[in-house]
C-alpha atoms as a PDB file:
ATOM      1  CA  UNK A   1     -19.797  88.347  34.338  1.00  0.00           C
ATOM      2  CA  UNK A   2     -16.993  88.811  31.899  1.00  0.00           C
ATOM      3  CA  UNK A   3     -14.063  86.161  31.779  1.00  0.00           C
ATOM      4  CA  UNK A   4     -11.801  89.531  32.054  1.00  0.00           C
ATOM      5  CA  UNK A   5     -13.916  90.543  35.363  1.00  0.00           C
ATOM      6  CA  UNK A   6     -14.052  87.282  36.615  1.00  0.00           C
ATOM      7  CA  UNK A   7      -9.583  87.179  36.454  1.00  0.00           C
ATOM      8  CA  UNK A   8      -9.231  90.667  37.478  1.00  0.00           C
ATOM      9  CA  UNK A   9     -11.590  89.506  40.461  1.00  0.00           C
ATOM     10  CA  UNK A  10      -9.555  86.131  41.258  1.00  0.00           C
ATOM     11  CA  UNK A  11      -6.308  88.032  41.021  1.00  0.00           C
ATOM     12  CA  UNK A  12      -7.380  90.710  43.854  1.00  0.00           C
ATOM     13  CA  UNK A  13      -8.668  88.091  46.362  1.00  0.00           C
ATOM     14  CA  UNK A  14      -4.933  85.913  45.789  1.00  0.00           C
ATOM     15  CA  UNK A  15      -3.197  88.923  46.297  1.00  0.00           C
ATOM     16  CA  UNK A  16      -5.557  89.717  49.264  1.00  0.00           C
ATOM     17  CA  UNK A  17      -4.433  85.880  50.439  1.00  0.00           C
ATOM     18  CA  UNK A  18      -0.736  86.653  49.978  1.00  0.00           C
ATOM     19  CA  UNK A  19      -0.809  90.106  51.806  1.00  0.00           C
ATOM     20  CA  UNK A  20      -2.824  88.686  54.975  1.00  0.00           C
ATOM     21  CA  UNK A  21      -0.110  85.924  54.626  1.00  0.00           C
ATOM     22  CA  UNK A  22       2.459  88.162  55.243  1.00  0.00           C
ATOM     23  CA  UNK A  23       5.779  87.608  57.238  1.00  0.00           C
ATOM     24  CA  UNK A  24       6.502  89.000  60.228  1.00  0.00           C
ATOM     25  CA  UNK A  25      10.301  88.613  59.078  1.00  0.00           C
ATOM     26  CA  UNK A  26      12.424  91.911  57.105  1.00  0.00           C
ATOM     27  CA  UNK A  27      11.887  91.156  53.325  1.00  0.00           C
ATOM     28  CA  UNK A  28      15.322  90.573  52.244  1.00  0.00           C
ATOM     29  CA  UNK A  29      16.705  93.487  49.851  1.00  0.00           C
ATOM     30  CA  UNK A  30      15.726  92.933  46.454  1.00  0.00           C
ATOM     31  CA  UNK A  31      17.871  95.809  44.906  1.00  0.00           C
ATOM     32  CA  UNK A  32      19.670  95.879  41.223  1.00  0.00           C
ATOM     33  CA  UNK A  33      22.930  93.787  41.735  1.00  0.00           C
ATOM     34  CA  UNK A  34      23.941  91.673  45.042  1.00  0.00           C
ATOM     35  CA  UNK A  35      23.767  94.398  48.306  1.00  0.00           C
ATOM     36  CA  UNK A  36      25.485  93.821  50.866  1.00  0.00           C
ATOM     37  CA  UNK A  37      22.450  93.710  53.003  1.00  0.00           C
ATOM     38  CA  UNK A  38      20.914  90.675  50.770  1.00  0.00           C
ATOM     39  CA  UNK A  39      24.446  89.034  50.904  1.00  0.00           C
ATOM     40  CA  UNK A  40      24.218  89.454  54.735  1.00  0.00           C
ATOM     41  CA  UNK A  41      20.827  87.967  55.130  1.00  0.00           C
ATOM     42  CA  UNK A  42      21.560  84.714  52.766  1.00  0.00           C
ATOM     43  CA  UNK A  43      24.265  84.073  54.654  1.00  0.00           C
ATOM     44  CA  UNK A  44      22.508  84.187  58.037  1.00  0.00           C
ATOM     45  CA  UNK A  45      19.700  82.154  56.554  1.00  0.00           C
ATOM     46  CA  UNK A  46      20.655  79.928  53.723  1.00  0.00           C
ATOM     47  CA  UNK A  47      23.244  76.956  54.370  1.00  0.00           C
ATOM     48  CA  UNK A  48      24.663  73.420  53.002  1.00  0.00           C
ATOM     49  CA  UNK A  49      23.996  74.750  49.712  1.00  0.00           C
ATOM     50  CA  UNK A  50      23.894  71.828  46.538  1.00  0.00           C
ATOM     51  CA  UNK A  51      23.834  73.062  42.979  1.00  0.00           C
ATOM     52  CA  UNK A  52      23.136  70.326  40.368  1.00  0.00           C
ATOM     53  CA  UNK A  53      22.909  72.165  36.932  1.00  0.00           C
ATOM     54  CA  UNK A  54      22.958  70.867  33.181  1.00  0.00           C
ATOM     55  CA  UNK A  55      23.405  72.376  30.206  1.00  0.00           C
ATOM     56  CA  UNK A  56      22.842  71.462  26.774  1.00  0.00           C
ATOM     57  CA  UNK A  57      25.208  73.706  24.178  1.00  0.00           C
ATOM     58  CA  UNK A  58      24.572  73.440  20.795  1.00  0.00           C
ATOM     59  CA  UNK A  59      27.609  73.898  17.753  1.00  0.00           C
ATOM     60  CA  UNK A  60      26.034  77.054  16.240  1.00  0.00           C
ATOM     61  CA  UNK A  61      26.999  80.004  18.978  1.00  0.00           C
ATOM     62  CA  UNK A  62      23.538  81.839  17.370  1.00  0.00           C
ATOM     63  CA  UNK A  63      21.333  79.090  19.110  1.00  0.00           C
ATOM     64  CA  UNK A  64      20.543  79.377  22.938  1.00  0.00           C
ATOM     65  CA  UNK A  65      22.512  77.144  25.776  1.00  0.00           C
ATOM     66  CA  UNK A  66      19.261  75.611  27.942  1.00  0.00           C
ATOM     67  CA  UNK A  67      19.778  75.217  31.774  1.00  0.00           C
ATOM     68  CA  UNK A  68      18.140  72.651  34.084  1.00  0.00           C
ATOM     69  CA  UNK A  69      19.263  73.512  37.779  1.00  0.00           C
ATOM     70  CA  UNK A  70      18.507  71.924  40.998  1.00  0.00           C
ATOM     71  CA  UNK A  71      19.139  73.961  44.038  1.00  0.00           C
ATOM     72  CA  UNK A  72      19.329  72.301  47.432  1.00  0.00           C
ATOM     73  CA  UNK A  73      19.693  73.953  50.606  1.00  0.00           C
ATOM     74  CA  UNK A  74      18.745  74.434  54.751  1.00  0.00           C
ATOM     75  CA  UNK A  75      16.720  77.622  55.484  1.00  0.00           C
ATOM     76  CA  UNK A  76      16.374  79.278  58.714  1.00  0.00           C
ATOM     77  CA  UNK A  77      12.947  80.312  60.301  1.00  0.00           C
ATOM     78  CA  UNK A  78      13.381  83.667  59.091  1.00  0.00           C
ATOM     79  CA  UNK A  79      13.944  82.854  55.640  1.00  0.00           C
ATOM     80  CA  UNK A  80      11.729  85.465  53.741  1.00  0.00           C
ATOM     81  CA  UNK A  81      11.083  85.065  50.253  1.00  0.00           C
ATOM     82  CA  UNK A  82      13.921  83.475  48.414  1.00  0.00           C
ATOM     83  CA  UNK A  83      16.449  85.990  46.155  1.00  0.00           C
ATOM     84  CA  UNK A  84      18.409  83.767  43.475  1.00  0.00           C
ATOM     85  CA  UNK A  85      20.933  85.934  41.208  1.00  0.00           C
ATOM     86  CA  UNK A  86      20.451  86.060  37.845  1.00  0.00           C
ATOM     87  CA  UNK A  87      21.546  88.730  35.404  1.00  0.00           C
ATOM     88  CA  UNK A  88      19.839  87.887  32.186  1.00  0.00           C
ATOM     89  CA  UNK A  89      16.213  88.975  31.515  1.00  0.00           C
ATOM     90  CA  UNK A  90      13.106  87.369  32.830  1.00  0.00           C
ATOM     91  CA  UNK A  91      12.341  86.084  29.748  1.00  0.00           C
ATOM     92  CA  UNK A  92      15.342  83.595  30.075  1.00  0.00           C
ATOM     93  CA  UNK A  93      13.244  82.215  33.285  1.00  0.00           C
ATOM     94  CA  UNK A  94      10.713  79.333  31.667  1.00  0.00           C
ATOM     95  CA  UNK A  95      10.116  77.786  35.324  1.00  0.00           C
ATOM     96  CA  UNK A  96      10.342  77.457  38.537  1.00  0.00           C
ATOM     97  CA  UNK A  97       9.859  74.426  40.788  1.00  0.00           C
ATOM     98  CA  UNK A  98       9.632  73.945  44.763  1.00  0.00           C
ATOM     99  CA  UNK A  99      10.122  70.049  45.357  1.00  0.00           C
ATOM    100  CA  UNK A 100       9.169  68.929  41.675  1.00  0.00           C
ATOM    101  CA  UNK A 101       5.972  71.257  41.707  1.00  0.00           C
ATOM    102  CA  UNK A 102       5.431  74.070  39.969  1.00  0.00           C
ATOM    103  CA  UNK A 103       5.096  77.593  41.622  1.00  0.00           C
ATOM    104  CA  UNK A 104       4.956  80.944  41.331  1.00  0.00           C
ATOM    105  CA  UNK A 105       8.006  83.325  41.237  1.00  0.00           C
ATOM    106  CA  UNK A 106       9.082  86.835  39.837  1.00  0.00           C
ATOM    107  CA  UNK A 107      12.047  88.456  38.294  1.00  0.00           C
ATOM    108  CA  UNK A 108      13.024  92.002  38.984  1.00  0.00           C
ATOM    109  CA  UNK A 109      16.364  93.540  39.455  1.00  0.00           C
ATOM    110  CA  UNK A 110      18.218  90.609  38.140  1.00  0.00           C
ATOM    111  CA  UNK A 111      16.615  88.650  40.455  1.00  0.00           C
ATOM    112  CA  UNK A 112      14.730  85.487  40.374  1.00  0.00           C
ATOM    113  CA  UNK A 113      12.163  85.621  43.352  1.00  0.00           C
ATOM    114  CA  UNK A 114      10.709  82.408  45.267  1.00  0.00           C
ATOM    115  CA  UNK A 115       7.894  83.758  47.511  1.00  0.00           C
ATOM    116  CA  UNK A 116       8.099  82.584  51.094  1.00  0.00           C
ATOM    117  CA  UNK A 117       5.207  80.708  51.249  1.00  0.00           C
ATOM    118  CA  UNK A 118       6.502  78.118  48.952  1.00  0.00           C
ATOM    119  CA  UNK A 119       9.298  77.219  50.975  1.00  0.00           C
ATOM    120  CA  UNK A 120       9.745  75.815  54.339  1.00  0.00           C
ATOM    121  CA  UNK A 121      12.577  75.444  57.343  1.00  0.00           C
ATOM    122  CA  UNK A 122      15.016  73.292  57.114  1.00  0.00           C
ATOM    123  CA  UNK A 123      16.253  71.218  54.005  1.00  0.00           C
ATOM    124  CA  UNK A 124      14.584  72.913  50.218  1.00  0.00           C
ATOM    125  CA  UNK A 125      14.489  72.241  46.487  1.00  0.00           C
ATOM    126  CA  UNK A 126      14.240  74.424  44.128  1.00  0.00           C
ATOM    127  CA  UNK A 127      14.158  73.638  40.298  1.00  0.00           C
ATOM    128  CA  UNK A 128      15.011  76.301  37.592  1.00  0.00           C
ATOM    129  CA  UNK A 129      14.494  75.785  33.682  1.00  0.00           C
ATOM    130  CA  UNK A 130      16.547  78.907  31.928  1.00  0.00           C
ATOM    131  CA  UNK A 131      18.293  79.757  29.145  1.00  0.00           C
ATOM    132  CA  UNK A 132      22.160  80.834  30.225  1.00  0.00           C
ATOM    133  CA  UNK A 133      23.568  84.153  29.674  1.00  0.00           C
ATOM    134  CA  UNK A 134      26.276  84.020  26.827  1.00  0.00           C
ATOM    135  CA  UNK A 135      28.298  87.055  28.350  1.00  0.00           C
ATOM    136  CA  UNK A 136      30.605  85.051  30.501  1.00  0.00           C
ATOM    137  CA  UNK A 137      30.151  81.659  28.698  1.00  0.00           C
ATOM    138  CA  UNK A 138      32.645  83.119  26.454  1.00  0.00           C
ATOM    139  CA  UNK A 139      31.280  81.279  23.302  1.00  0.00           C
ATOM    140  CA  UNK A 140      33.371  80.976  20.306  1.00  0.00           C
ATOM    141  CA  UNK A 141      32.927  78.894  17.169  1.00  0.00           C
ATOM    142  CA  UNK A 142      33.605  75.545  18.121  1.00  0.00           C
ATOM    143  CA  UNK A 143      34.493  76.429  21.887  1.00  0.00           C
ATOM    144  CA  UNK A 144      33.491  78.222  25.110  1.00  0.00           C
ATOM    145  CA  UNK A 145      35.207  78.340  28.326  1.00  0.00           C
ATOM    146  CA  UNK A 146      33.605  80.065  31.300  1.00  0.00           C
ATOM    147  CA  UNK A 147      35.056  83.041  33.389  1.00  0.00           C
ATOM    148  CA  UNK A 148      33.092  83.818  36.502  1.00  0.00           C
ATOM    149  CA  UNK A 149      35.421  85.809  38.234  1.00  0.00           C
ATOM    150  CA  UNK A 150      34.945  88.246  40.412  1.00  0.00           C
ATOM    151  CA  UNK A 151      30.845  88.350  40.495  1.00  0.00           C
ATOM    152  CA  UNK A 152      29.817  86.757  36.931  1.00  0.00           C
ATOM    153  CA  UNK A 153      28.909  83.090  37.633  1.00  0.00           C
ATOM    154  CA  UNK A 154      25.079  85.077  37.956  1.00  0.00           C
ATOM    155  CA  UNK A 155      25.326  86.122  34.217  1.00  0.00           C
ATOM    156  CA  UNK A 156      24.957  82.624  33.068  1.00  0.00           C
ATOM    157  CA  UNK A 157      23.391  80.836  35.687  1.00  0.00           C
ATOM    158  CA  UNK A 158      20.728  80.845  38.908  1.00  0.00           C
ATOM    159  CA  UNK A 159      22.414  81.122  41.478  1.00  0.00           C
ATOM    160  CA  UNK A 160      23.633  82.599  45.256  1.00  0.00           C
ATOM    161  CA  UNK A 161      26.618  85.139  43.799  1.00  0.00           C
ATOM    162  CA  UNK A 162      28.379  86.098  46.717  1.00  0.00           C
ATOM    163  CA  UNK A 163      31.900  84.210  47.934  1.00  0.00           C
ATOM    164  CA  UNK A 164      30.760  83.300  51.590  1.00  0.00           C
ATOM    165  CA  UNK A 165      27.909  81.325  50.331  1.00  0.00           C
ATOM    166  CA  UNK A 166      30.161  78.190  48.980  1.00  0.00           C
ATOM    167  CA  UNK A 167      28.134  75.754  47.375  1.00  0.00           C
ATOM    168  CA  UNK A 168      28.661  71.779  46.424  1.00  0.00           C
ATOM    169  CA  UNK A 169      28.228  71.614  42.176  1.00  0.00           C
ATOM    170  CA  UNK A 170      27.539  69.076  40.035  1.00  0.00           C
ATOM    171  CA  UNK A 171      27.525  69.878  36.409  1.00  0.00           C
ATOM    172  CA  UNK A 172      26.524  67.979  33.267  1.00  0.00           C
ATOM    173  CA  UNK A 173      27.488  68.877  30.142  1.00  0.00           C
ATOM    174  CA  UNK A 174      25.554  68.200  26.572  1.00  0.00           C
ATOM    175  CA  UNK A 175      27.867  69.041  23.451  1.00  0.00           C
ATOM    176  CA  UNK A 176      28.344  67.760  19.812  1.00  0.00           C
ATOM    177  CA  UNK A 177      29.452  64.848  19.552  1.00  0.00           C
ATOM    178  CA  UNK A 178      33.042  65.864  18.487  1.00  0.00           C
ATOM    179  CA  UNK A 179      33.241  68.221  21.449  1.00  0.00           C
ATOM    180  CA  UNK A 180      35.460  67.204  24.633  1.00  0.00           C
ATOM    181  CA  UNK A 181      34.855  68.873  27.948  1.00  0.00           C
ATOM    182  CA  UNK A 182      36.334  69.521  31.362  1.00  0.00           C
ATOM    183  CA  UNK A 183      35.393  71.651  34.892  1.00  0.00           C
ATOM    184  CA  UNK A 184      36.073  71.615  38.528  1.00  0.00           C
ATOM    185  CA  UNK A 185      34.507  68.051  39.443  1.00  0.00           C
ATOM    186  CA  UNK A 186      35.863  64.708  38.459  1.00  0.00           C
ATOM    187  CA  UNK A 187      34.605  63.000  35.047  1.00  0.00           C
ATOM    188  CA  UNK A 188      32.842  60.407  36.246  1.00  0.00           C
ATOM    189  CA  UNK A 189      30.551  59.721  32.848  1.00  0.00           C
ATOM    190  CA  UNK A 190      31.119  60.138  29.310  1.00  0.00           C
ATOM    191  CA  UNK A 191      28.595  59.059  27.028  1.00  0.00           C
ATOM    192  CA  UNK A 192      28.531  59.819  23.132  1.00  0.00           C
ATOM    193  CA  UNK A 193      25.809  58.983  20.248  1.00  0.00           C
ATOM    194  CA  UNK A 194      26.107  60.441  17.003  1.00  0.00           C
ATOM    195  CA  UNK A 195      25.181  64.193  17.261  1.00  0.00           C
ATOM    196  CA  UNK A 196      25.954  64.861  21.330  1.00  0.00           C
ATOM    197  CA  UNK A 197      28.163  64.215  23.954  1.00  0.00           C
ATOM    198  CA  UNK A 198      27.481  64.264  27.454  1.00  0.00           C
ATOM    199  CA  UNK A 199      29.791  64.732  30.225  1.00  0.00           C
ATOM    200  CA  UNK A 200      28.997  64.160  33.665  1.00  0.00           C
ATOM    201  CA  UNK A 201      31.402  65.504  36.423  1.00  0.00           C
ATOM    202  CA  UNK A 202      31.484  64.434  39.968  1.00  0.00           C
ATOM    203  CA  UNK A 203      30.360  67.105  42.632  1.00  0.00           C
ATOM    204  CA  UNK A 204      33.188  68.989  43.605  1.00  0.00           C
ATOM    205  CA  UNK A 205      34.017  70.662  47.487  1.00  0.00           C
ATOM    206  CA  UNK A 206      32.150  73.383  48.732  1.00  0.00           C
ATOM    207  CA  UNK A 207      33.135  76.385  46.304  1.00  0.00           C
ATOM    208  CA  UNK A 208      32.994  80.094  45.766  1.00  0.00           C
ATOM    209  CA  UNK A 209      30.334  80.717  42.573  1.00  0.00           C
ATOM    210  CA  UNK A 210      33.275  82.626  40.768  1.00  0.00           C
ATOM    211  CA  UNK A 211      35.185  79.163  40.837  1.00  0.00           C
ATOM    212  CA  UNK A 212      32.587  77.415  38.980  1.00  0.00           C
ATOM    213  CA  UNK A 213      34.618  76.752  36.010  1.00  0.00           C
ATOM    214  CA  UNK A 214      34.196  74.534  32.273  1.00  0.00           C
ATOM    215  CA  UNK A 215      35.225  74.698  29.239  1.00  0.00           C
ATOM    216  CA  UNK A 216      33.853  72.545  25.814  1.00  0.00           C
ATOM    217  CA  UNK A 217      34.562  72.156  22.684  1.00  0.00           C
ATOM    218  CA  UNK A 218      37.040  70.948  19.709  1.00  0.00           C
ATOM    219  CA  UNK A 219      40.382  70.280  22.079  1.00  0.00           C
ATOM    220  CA  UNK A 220      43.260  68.783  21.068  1.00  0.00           C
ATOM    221  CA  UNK A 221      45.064  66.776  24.843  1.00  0.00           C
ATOM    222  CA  UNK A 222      48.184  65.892  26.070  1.00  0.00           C
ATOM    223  CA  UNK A 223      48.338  63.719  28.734  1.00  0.00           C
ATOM    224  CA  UNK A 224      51.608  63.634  31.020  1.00  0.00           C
ATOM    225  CA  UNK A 225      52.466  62.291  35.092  1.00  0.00           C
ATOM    226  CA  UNK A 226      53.786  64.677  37.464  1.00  0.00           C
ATOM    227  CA  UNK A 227      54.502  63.458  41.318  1.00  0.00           C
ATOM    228  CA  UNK A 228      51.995  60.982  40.797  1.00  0.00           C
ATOM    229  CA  UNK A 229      49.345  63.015  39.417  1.00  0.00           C
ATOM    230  CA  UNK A 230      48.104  62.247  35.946  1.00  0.00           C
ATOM    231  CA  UNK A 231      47.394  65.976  34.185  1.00  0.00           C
ATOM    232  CA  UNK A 232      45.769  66.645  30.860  1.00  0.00           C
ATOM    233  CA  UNK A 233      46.127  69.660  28.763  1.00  0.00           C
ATOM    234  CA  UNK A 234      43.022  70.657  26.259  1.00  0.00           C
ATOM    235  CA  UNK A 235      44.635  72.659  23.620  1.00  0.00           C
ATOM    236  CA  UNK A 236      43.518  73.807  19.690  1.00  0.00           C
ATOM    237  CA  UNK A 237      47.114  74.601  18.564  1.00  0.00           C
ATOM    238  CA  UNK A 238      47.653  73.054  15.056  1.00  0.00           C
ATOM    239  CA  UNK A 239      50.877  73.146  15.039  1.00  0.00           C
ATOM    240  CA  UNK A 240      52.361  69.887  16.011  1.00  0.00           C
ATOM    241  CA  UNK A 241      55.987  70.853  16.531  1.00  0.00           C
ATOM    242  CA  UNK A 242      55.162  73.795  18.827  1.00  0.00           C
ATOM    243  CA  UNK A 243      52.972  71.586  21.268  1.00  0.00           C
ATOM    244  CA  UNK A 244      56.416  69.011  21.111  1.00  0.00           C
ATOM    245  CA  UNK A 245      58.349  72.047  22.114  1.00  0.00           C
ATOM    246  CA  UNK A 246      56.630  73.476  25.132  1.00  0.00           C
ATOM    247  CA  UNK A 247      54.775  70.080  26.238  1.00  0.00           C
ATOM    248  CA  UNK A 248      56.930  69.219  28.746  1.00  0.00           C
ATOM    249  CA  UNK A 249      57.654  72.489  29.979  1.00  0.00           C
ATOM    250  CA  UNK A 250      53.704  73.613  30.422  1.00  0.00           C
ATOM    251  CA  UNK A 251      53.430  70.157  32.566  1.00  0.00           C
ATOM    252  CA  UNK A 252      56.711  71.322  34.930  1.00  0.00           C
ATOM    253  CA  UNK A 253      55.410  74.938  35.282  1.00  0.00           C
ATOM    254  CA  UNK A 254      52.292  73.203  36.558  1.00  0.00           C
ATOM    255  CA  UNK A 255      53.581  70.495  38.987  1.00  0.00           C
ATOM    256  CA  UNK A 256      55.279  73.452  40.498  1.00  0.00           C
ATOM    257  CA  UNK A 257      52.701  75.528  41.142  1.00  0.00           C
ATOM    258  CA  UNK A 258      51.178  72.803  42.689  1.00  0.00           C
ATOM    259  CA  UNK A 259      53.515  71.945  44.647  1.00  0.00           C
ATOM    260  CA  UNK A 260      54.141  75.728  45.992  1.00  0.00           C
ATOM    261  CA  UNK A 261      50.729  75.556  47.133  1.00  0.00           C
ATOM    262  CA  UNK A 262      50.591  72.783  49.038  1.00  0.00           C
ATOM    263  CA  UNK A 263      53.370  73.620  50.591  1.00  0.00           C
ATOM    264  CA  UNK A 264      52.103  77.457  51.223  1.00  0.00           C
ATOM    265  CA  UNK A 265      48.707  76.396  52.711  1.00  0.00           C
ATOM    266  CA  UNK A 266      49.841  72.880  53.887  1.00  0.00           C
ATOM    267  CA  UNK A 267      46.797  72.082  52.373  1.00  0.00           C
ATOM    268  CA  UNK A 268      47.052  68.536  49.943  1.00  0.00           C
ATOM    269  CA  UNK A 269      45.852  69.036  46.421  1.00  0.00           C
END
C-alpha cells in the first residue's frame, strides 16, 4: 500500500472518530464576521475570561508583529467547539495549544476554530502563536498606536470580539530599544538590553475588547500632578516651545475630564 493510500485511509477513519464523537449540543454559528447568534451563545457559555498576550514589534513597519496569547476561561457543558475572532488569514495562525499541548484547529470565516473535544467544563487554556493584523495596529515609522473601536480588536489579535464578553488583559510589549510604551494596565516591568525593550503591564479590570488599547514607539513625556494623580503625556512634537505652551493646559483639560466622570458615574478613577 501506497504512503498516499495509507493517509487518505487514516484521515477517513479520524474523521469517522470525530463524526461518531459528535455533540449532542447546536454547533455554535461559524458565519463571516461576529452573528449575533455566536455572540449569544459565547456569552451563555464562556465566562471569567483572562487574556495574556505578547507581542514582539520590530522598527521596520515591512517586518511582521508575532503574537503569543494565552486565553483562560470557564466553559459551560454545552460549550461546542470553540469560535475565537480573528480577521487576518489562516496563514497568520502557526499554532494552537489546549493546556500547553498541541491540537488541532481550523480557520474559516475569520475564525479560529478549537474543536470540542479538546476542551472540557469548567476552567480552559488555550494558547495561540500568530502573526497580528497591521490594519488597526496603526503602524507608522517609528510608532503605532492601536484603535480597536467599535469591532477591530479581532483584526490584530485572537480573541472574543463582542462588548458583553469583558475580559481581564495582560499585555507585554517587545520594542527597540529606544522605543517607550504605554496601554490600559499598570507598568509594572521595564527591562531594556541593547536592541529591545520590553514592557510588561499589570492586568487591567474586566474590559470590552474595543478598549484594549497601546501605543509604542519614539515618545517624547511630560510628566505633571493633578489632584493627586501623577499623569504622563507621550508626545513626538519637536518643537520645544509649543509643548511649554500647551503643557499645562493639556494636563487641566485632563484632570477635568476626570473629574466630570467620577462625579457623573460616582464611580472613582
Amino acid at each position: 500500500m501506497s504512503f498516499a493510500n495509507s493517509l487518505s485511509i487514516s484521515t477517513v477513519f479520524i474523521l469517522m472518530i470525530f463524526t461518531g464523537c459528535a455533540s449532542d449540543y447546536p454547533v455554535p454559528d461559524r458565519s463571516l464576521g461576529v452573528s449575533w447568534d455566536l455572540a449569544q451563545h459565547r456569552a451563555r457559555t464562556l465566562s471569567d475570561i483572562r487574556y495574556e498576550l505578547t507581542l514582539s514589534i520590530p522598527e521596520r513597519t515591512d517586518e511582521p508583529v508575532l503574537g503569543e496569547e494565552t486565553i483562560r476561561f470557564e466553559r459551560t457543558e454545552d460549550g461546542g467547539d470553540l469560535v475565537i475572532d480573528f480577521m487576518p488569514s489562516g496563514e497568520q495562525v502557526t499554532g494552537v495549544r489546549v493546556s500547553g499541548a498541541p491540537v488541532m484547529y481550523g480557520v474559516k470565516n475569520e475564525h479560529i476554530i478549537v474543536p470540542e473535544a479538546a476542551l472540557k467544563t469548567g476552567a480552559n487554556e488555550v494558547g495561540i502563536s500568530f502573526t497580528a493584523g497591521n490594519s488597526s495596529l496603526n503602524r507608522n515609522d517609528e510608532f503605532l498606536y492601536t484603535l480597536f473601536v467599535p469591532d477591530r480588536a479581532r483584526f490584530a489579535i485572537p480573541c472574543f470580539d463582542q462588548p458583553n464578553l469583558k475580559a481581564r488583559v495582560s499585555l507585554t510589549l517587545q520594542t527597540p530599544s529606544s522605543w517607550k510604551a504605554v496601554a490600559n494596565g499598570p507598568l509594572v516591568e521595564h527591562a531594556q538590553s541593547e536592541f529591545t525593550a520590553t514592557y510588561r503591564f499589570g492586568e487591567t479590570k474586566p474590559i470590552s475588547t474595543y478598549l484594549i488599547a497601546f501605543a509604542a514607539g519614539v515618545f517624547q513625556t511630560e510628566t505633571a500632578i493633578r489632584s493627586g494623580r501623577s499623569m504622563t503625556m507621550y508626545h513626538r512634537e519637536t518643537d520645544a516651545d509649543k509643548v511649554a505652551q500647551n503643557r499645562e493646559a493639556v494636563f487641566n483639560l485632563h484632570e477635568t475630564a476626570l473629574n466630570w466622570l467620577e462625579s457623573y458615574t460616582n464611580i472613582p478613577y
